[in-house]
Protein backbone atom coordinates (compact mmCIF):
# COMPACT_ATOMS: atom_id res chain seq x y z
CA UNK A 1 56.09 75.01 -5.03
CA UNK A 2 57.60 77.74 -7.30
CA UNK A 3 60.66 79.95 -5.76
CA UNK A 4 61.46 82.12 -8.74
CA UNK A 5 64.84 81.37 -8.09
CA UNK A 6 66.94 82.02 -11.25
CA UNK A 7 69.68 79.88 -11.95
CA UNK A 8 73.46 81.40 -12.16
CA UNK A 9 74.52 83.30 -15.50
CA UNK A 10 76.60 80.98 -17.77
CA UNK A 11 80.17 80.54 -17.19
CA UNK A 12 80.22 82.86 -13.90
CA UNK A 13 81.22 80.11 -11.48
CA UNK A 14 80.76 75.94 -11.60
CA UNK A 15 79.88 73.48 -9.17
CA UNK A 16 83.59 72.30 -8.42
CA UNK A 17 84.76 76.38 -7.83
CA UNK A 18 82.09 76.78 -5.57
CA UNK A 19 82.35 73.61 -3.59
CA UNK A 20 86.25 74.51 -3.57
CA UNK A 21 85.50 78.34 -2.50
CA UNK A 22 82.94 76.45 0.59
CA UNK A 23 85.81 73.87 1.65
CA UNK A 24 88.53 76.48 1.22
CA UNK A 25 86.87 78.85 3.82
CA UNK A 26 86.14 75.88 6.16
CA UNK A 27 89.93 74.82 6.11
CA UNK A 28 90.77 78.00 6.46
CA UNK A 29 88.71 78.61 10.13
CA UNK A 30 90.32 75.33 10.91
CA UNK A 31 93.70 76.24 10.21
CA UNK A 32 93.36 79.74 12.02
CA UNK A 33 92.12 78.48 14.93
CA UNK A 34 95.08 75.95 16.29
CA UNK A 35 95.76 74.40 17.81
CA UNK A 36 92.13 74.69 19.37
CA UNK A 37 90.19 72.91 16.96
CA UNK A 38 86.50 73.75 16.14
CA UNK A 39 84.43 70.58 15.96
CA UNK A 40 81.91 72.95 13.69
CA UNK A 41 84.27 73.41 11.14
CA UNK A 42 85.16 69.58 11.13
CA UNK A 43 81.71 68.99 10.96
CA UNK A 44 80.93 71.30 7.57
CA UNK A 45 83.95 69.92 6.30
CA UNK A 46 82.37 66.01 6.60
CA UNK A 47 78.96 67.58 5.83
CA UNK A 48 80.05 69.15 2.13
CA UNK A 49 82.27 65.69 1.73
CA UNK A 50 79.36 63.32 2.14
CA UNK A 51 76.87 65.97 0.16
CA UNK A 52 78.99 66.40 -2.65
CA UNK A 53 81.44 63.52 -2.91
CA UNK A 54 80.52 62.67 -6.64
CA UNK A 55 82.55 65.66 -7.31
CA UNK A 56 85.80 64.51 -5.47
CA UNK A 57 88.42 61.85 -5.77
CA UNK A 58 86.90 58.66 -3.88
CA UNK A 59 90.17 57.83 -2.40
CA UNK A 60 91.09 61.11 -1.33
CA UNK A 61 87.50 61.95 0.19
CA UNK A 62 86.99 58.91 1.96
CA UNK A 63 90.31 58.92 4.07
CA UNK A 64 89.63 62.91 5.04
CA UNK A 65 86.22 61.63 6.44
CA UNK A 66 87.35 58.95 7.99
CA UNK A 67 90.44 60.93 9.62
CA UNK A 68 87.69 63.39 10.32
CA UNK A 69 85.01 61.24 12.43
CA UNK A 70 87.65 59.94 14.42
CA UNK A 71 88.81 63.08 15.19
CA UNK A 72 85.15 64.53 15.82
CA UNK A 73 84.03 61.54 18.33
CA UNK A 74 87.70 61.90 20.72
CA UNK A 75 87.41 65.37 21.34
CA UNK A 76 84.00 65.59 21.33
CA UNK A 77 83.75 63.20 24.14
CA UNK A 78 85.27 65.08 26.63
CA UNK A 79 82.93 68.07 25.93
CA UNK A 80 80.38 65.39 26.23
CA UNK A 81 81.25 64.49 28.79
CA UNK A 82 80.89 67.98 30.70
CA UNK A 83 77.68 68.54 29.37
CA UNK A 84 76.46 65.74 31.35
CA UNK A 85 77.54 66.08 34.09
CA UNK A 86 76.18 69.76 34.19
CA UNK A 87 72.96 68.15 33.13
CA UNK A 88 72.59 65.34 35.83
CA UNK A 89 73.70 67.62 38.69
CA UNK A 90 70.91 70.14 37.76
CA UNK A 91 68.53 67.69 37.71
CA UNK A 92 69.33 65.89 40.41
CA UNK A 93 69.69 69.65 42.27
CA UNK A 94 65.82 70.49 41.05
CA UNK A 95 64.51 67.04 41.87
CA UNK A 96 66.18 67.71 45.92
CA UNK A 97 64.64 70.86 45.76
CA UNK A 98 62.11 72.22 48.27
CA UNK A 99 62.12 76.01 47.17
CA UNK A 100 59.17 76.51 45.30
CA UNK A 101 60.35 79.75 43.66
CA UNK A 102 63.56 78.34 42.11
CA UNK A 103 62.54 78.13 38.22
CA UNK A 104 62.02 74.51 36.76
CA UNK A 105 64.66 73.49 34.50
CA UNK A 106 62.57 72.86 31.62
CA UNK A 107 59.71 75.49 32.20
CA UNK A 108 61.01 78.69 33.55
CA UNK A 109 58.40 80.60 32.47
CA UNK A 110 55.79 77.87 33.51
CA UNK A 111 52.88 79.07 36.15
CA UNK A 112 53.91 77.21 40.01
CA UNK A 113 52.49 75.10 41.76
CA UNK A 114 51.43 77.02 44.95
CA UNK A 115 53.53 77.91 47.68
CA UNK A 116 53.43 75.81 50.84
CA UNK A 117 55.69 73.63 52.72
CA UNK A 118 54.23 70.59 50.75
CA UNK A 119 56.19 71.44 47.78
CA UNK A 120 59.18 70.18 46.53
CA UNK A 121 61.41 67.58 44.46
CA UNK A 122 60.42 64.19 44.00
CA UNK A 123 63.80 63.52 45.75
CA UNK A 124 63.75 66.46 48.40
CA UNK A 125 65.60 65.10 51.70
CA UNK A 126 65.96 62.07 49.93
CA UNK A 127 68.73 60.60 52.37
CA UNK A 128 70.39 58.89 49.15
CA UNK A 129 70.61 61.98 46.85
CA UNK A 130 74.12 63.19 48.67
CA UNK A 131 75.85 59.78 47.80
CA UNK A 132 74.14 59.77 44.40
CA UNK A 133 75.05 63.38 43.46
CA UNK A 134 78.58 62.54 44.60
CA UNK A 135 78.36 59.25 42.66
CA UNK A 136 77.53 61.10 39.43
CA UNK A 137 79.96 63.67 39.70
CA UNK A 138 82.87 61.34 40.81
CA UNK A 139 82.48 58.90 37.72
CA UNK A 140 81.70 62.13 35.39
CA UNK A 141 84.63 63.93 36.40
CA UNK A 142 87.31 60.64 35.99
CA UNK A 143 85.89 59.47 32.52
CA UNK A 144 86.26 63.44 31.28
CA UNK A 145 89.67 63.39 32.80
CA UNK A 146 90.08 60.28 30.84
CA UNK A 147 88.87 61.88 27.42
CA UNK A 148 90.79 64.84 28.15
CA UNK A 149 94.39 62.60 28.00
CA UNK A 150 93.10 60.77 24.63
CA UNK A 151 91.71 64.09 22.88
CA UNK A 152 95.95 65.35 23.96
CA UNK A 153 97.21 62.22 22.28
CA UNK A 154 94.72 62.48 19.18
CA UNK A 155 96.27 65.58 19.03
CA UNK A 156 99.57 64.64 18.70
CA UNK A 157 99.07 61.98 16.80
CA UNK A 158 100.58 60.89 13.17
CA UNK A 159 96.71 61.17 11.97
CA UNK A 160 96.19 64.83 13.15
CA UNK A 161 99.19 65.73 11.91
CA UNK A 162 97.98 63.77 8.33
CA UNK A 163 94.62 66.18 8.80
CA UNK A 164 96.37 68.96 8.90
CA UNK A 165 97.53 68.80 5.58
CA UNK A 166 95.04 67.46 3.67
CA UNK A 167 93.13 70.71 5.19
CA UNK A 168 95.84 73.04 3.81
CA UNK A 169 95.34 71.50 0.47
CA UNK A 170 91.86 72.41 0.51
CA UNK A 171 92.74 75.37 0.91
CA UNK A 172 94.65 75.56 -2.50
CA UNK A 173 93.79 72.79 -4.57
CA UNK A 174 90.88 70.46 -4.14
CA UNK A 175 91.41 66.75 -5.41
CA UNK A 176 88.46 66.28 -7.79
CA UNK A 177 87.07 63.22 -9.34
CA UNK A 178 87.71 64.57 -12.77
CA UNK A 179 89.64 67.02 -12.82
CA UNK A 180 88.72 67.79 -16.91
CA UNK A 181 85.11 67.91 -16.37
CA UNK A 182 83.51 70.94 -15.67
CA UNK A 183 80.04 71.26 -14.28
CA UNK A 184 77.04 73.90 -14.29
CA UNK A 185 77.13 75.87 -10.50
CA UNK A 186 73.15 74.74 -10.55
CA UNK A 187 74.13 70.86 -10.39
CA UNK A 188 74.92 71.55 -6.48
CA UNK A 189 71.38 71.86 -5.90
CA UNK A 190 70.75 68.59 -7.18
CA UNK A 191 73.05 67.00 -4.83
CA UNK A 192 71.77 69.07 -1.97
CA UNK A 193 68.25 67.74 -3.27
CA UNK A 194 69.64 64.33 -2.27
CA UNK A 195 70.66 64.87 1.33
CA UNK A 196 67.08 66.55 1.62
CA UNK A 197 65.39 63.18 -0.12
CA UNK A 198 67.48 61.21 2.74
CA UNK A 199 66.42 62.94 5.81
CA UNK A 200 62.73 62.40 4.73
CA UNK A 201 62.87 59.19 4.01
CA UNK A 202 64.95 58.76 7.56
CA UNK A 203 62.20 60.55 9.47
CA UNK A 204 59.33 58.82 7.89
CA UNK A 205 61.13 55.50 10.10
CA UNK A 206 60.61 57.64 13.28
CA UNK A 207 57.54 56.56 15.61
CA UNK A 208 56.37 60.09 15.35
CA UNK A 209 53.24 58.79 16.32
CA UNK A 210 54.58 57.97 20.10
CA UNK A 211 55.98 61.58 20.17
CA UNK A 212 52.93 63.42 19.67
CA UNK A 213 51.38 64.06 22.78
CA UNK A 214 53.69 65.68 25.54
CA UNK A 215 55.54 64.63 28.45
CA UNK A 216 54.65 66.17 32.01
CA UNK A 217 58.36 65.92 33.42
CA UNK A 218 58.62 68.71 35.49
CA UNK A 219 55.72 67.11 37.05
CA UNK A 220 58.72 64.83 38.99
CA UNK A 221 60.96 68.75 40.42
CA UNK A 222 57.57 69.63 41.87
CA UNK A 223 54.99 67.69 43.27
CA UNK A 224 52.96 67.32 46.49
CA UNK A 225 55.39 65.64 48.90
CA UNK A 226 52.83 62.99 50.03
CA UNK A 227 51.84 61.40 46.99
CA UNK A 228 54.63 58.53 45.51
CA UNK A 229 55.63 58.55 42.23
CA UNK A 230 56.47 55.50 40.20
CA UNK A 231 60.34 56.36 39.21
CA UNK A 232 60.86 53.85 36.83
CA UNK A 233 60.25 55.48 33.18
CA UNK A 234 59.62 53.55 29.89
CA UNK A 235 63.30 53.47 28.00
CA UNK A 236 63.07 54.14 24.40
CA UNK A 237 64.09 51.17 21.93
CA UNK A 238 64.80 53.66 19.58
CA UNK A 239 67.76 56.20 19.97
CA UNK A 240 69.24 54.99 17.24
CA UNK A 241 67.06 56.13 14.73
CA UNK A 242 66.87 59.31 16.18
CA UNK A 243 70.55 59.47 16.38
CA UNK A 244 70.36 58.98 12.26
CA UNK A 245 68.02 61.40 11.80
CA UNK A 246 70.30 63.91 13.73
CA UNK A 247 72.76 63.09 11.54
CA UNK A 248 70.57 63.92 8.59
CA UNK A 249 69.70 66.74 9.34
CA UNK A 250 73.25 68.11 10.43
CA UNK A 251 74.07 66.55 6.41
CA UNK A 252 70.97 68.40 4.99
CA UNK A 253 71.60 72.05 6.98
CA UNK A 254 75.47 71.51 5.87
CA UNK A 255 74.67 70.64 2.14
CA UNK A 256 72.33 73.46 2.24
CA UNK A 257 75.15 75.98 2.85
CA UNK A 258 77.02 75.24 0.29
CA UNK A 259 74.38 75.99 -2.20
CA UNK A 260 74.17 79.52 -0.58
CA UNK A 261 75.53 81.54 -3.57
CA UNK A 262 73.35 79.84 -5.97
CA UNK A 263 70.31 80.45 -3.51
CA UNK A 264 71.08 83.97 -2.02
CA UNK A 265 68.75 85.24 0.62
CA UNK A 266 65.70 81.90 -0.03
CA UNK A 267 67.88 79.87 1.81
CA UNK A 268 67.91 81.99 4.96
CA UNK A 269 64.70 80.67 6.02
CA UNK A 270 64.95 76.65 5.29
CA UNK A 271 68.08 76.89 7.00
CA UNK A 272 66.91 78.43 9.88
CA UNK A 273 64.18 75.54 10.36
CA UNK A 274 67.12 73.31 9.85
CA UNK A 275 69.03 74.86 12.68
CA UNK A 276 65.61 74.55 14.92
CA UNK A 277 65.35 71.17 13.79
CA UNK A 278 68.82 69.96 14.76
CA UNK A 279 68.55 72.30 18.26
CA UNK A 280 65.68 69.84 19.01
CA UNK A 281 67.90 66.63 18.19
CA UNK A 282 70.92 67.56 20.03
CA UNK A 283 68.70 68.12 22.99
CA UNK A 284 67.18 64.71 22.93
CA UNK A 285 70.62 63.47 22.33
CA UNK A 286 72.03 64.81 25.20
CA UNK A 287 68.88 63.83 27.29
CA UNK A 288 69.75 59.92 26.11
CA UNK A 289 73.66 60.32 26.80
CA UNK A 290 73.02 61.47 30.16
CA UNK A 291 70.30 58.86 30.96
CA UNK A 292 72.27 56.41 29.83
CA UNK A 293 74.96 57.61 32.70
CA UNK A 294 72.47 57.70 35.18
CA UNK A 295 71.58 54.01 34.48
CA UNK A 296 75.13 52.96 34.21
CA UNK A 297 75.94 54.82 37.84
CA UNK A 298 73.04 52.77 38.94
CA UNK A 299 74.43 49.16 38.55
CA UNK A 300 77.79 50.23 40.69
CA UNK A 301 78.46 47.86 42.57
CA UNK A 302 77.52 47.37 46.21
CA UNK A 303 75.89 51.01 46.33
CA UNK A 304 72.63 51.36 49.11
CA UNK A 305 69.31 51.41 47.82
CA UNK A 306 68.56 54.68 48.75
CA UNK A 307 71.18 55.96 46.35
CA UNK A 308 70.13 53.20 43.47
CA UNK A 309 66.91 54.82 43.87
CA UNK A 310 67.75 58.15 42.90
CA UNK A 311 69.82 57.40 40.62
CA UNK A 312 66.82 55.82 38.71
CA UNK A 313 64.37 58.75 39.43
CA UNK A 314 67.35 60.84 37.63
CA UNK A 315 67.26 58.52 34.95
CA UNK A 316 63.31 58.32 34.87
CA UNK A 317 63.50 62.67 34.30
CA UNK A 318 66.54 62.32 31.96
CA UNK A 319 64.13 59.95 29.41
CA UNK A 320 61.12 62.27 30.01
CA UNK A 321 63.57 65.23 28.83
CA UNK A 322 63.95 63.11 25.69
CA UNK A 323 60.70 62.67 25.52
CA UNK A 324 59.79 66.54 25.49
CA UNK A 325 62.48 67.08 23.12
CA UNK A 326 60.99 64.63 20.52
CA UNK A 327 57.42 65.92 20.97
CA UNK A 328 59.13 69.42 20.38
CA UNK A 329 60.09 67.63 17.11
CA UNK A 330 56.80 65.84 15.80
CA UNK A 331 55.53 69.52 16.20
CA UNK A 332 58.36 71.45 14.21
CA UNK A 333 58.78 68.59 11.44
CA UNK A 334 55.57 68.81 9.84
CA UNK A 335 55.84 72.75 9.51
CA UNK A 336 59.57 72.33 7.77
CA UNK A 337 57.72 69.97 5.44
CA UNK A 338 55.00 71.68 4.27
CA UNK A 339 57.14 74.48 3.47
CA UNK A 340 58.14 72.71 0.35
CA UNK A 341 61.61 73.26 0.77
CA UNK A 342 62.21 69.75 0.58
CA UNK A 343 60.45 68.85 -2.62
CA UNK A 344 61.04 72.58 -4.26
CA UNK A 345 61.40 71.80 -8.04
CA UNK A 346 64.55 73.69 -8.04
CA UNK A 347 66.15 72.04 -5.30
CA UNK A 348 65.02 68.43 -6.96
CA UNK A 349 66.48 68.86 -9.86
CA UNK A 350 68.56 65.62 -10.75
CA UNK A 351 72.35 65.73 -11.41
C-alpha cells in the first residue's frame, strides 16, 4: 500500500526535537493539572517511553516508567473500582427486572421481547438478589474506600514527589541516549512501525476463532419466566492475552501520535480505528474485572444459597459481556488490518 506521504524537508525538525516537543506537551498537561492527576497523560507519557526508548538514556527512561506504572495501577484502582460497582449493580438491577420497557443494558436499541407479565430478569423476585446486591455494593464500596487512602499516600509519597520532577525536566530538557547524535524526523516512523509489528504478532496469539460468532447475553435480562436457565457460564482461560493485546494497542495508538507531524492529516483515520480498537478492549476488560468480583463475592463465607446463586448468574452475564466485547473485536480487527496501515511501506521503514 502506497500513501504518498512525503517525508519532512531536510534539517526542519529531527526525531529527538519532535519526541521532546510530544513529551514536553504531555508533562506540561500533567503539570497543569495538580494536583489532580490525569492517568491519560501518564499513560502517553509511558506510551512514547516504551515506543521510542532507543532515543533516551536507559537509566533515566526506565526509572520514569517504572515510577509511572506504579503510579498508573494505585490510582487507577480506585476508579476501578467504581466502575464496577456501577457495572454489577446495573446488571444485577436488569437481571431483577420485570419491566419489559426498561432498555437492555447492552441493546438499547434492540427490538423486545413482547409485553406480558411473563417477562422479566432471569433473577426477577429472586429472594437472594437483595442480600446479593447489598453484598456487592458493601465489599465494592470498602475496597474503593481502601484505594482511595493508598492513591492519598501515593500521592504524598517520596516517589510522586520524584515524578514530579523528572516531568518538569521533560518539559525543558529531555535526557537522550546520545545526546551528539542527531537523527532524521522520518526515523520515528520506524519505531512506530515496531509497536505496530508487536500488536500483530500479539493478536495473531488470540483465539479469534472462539470470538467469532456472538454471544446472546441479554438473552439472561429478558426471558420467559418459566423456562430455567443454566447460570453457570464457561470462564475464559485467557484474559491475559487479551489484557496484552490491550496493552498493545494503547502502545501502538500512543506511538502513533507522536508521529503526527511527520504524518499530518493520514494518521487521522488509523488512529481512529485504534481508538475503536482499544474502546472494545477496555470494555472486555472491565467485563473480566467485574466478573472476577462477582466470583470472589460468591465464595464469602457462610452466605445462603439463594444469594450464591445470583451472585453466579451476575457473574455468568459479566463473562457473556466479555464475550460480546471480543466478538465486537474479531469483527473490527480484520478491517484495521486490511487497511494496510500496519504494513504501509512508509510506516515499516527500519531505523
Amino acid at each position: 500500500m502506497t500513501t504518498g506521504i512525503e517525508p519532512p524537508p531536510s534539517g526542519s525538525s529531527s526525531a529527538e526535537s519532535l519526541l521532546g516537543a510530544h513529551l514536553a506537551e504531555q508533562a506540561g498537561r500533567f503539570l497543569r493539572a495538580l494536583p489532580e492527576v490525569d492517568l491519560g497523560t501518564l499513560r502517553r507519557v509511558d506510551g512514547a517511553l516504551h515506543g521510542f526508548g532507543g532515543l533516551l538514556d536507559p537509566t533515566w527512561g526506565e526509572t520514569l516508567r517504572g515510577d509511572l506504572a506504579a503510579l498508573i495501577v494505585t490510582l487507577g484502582q480506585e476508579r476501578g473500582y467504581t466502575r464496577r460497582l456501577a457495572r454489577l449493580l446495573t446488571a444485577v438491577d436488569s437481571l431483577t427486572c420485570t419491566d419489559v420497557a426498561v432498555p437492555l443494558p447492552r441493546a438499547a436499541d434492540a427490538e423486545q421481547p413482547g409485553a406480558g407479565p411473563n417477562v422479566g430478569g432471569l433473577l426477577a423476585h429472586h429472594p437472594g438478589a437483595p442480600k446479593a446486591r447489598a453484598m456487592l455494593e458493601r465489599q465494592l464500596t470498602l475496597a474503593r474506600s481502601r484505594s482511595h487512602t493508598a492513591a492519598l499516600q501515593e500521592l504524598g509519597s517520596a516517589r510522586f514527589h520524584s515524578l514530579a520532577d523528572r516531568m518538569t525536566l521533560l518539559v525543558s530538557d529531555l535526557p537522550l541516549r546520545a545526546p551528539e547524535e542527531i537523527h532524521p524526523a522520518e526515523q520515528l516512523l520506524g519505531h512506530a512501525a515496531r509497536t505496530f509489528e508487536a500488536l500483530e504478532l500479539t493478536v495473531d496469539r488470540l483465539p479469534l476463532d472462539r470470538a467469532a460468532v456472538p454471544y446472546n447475553g441479554d438473552a439472561l435480562h429478558r426471558i420467559p419466566m418459566r423456562v430455567a436457565a443454566d447460570p453457570a457460564g464457561q470462564a475464559a482461560h485467557d484474559d491475559a492475552a487479551w489484557t496484552r493485546v490491550g496493552a498493545a494497542v494503547r502502545y501502538a495508538r500512543y506511538a502513533l501520535e507522536v508521529c503526527g507531524p511527520l504524518l499530518g492529516g493520514r494518521a487521522a483515520e488509523p488512529l481512529a480505528g485504534l481508538a475503536a480498537l482499544a474502546a472494545q478492549l477496555e470494555r472486555q476488560q472491565e467485563a473480566v474485572d467485574a466478573a472476577e468480583a462477582a466470583a470472589l463475592a460468591a465464595r464469602t463465607p457462610r452466605i445462603t444459597p439463594a444469594t450464591a446463586y445470583v451472585l453466579g448468574v451476575v457473574h455468568a452475564d459479566q463473562r457473556l459481556e466479555v464475550e460480546a466485547a471480543r466478538h465486537a473485536f474479531s469483527c473490527s480487527w480484520p478491517d484495521f488490518l486490511s487497511s494496510g496501515w500496519l504494513t504501509d511501506p512508509w510506516l515499516a521503514r527500519s531505523t
